[in-house]
Protein backbone atom coordinates (compact mmCIF):
# COMPACT_ATOMS: atom_id res chain seq x y z
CA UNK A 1 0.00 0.00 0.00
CA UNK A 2 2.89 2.51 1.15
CA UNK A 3 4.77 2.20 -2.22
CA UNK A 4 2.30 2.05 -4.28
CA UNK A 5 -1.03 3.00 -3.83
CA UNK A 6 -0.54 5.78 -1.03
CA UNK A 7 2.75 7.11 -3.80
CA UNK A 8 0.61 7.21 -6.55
CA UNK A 9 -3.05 7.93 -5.57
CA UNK A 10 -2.77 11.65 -6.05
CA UNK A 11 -0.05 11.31 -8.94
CA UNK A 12 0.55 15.11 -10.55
CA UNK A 13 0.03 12.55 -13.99
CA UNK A 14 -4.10 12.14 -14.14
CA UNK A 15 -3.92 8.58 -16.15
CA UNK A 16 -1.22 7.27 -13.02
CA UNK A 17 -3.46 8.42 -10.49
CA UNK A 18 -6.39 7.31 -12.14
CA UNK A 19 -4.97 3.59 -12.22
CA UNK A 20 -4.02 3.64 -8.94
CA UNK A 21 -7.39 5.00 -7.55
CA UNK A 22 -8.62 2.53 -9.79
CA UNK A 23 -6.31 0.14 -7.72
CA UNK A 24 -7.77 1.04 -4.59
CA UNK A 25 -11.61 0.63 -5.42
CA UNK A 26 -10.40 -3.13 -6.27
CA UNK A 27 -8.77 -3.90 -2.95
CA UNK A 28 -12.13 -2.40 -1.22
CA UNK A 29 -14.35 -5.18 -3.82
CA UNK A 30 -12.12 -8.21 -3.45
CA UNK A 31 -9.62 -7.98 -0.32
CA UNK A 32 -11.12 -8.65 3.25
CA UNK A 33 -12.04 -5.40 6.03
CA UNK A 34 -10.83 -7.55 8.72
CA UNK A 35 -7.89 -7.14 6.60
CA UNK A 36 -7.18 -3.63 5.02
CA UNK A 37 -9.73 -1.29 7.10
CA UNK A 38 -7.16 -2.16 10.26
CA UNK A 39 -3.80 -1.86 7.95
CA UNK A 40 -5.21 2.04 7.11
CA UNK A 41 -6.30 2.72 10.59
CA UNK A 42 -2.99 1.67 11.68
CA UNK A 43 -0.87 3.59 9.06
CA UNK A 44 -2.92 7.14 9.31
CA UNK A 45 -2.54 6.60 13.25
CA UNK A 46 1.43 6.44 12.79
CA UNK A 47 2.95 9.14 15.18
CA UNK A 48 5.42 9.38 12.46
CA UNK A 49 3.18 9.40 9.35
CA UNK A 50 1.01 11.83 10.46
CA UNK A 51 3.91 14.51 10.52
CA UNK A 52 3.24 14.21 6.29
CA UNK A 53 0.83 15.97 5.10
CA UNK A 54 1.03 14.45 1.71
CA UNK A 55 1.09 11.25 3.13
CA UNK A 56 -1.83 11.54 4.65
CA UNK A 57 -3.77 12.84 2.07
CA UNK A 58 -2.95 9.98 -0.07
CA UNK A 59 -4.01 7.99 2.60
CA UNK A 60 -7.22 9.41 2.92
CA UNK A 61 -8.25 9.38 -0.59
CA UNK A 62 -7.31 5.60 -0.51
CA UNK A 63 -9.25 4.76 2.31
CA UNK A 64 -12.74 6.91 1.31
CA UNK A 65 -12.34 4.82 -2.50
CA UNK A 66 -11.91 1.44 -0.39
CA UNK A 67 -14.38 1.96 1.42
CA UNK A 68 -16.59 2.95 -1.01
CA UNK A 69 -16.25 -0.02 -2.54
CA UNK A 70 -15.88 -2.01 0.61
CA UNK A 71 -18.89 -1.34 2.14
CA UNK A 72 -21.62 -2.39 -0.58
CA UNK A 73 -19.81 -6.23 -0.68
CA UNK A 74 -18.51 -7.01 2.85
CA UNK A 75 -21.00 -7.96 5.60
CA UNK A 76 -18.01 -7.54 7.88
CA UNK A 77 -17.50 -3.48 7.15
CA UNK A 78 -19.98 -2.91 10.19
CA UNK A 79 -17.59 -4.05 12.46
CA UNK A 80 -15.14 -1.48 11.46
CA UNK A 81 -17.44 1.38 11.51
CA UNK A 82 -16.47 1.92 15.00
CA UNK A 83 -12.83 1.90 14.63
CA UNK A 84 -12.79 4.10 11.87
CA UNK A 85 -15.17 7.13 13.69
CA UNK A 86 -12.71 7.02 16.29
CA UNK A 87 -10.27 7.27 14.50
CA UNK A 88 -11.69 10.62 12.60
CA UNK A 89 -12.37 11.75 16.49
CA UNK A 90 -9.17 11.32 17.71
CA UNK A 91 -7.17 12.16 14.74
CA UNK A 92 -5.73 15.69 13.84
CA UNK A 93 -7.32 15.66 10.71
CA UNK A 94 -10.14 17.59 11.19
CA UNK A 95 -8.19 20.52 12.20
CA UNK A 96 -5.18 20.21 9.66
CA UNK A 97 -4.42 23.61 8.50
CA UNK A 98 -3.46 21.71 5.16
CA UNK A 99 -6.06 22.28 2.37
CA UNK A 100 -5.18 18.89 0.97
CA UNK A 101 -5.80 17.05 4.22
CA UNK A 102 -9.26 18.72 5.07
CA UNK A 103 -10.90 17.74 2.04
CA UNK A 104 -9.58 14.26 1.96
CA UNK A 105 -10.68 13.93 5.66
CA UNK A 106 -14.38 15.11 4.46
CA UNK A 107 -14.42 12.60 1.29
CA UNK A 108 -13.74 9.56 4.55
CA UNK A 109 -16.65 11.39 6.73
CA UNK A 110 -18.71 11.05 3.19
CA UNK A 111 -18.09 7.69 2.34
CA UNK A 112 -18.53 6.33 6.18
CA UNK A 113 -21.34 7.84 6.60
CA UNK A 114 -23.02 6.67 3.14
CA UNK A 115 -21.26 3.19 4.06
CA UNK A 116 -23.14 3.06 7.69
CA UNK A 117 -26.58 4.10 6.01
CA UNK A 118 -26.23 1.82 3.14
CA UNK A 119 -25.45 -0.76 6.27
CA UNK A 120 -28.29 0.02 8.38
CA UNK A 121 -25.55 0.66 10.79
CA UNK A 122 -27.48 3.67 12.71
CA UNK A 123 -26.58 3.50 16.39
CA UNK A 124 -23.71 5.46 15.14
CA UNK A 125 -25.16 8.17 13.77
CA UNK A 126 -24.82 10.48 16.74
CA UNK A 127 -20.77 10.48 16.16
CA UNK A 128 -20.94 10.54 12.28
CA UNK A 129 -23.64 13.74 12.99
CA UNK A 130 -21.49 15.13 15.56
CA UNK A 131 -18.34 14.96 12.99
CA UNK A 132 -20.76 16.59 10.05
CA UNK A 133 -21.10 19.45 12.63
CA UNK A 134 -17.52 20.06 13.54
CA UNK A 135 -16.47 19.55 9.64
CA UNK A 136 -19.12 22.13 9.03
CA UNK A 137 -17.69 24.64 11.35
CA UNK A 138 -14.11 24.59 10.45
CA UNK A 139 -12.95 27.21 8.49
């Protein structure tokens, strides 16, 4: 994921980052969320990571197509829905002064919240409101 999907995701070349984004909406269709829902979590919560703005916009957009995709075939996405609001909480994403990082933040928000509606996954929707509200109000 790191060399290539997170490198290339928001190539400055539209047909290399349209392969690769391409690339990501596959592993959300055919590769397990007990599987690559934790491996993203994991990488956008590394201390280290998170110092890279570009990084972690690439991240971001990968995650929001994968889960895009993700959500309408894998029974098990539910169980992630959790993990990943949390994650939004707790994260400094939501108050990155980078351009690039606030609008990849609200295409996740989108995509989770879409994902836990097409689930019927609604004793969540206080957080994914509250998060609406505080993307809403930034800047």
């Amino acid at each position: 994921m790191r060399h290539i999907v997170y490198k290339l995701v928001l190539d400055e070349e539209p047909d290399v980052a349209k392969r690769t984004q391409r690339i990501a909406q596959e592993l959300g269709l055919f590769v397990n969320t007990d599987l690559i829902i934790p491996m993203m979590i994991a990488q956008l919560s590394d201390a280290e990571s998170k110092q890279v703005p570009r990084f972690v916009s690439s991240c971001l957009t990968s995650m929001a197509l994968v889960i895009e995709f993700t959500s309408d075939r894998h029974s098990t996405f539910n169980s992630h829905l959790k993990k990943l609001i949390d994650m939004i909480k707790t994260s400094d994403f939501l108050f990155s002064e980078n351009l690039e990082v606030m609008i990849c933040t609200s295409r996740v928000i989108r995509q989770v919240v879409k994902a836990g509606a097409q689930q019927g996954c609604l004793e969540n929707k206080q957080e994914l409101f509250k998060i609406l509200l505080q993307l809403g109000s930034l800047p």
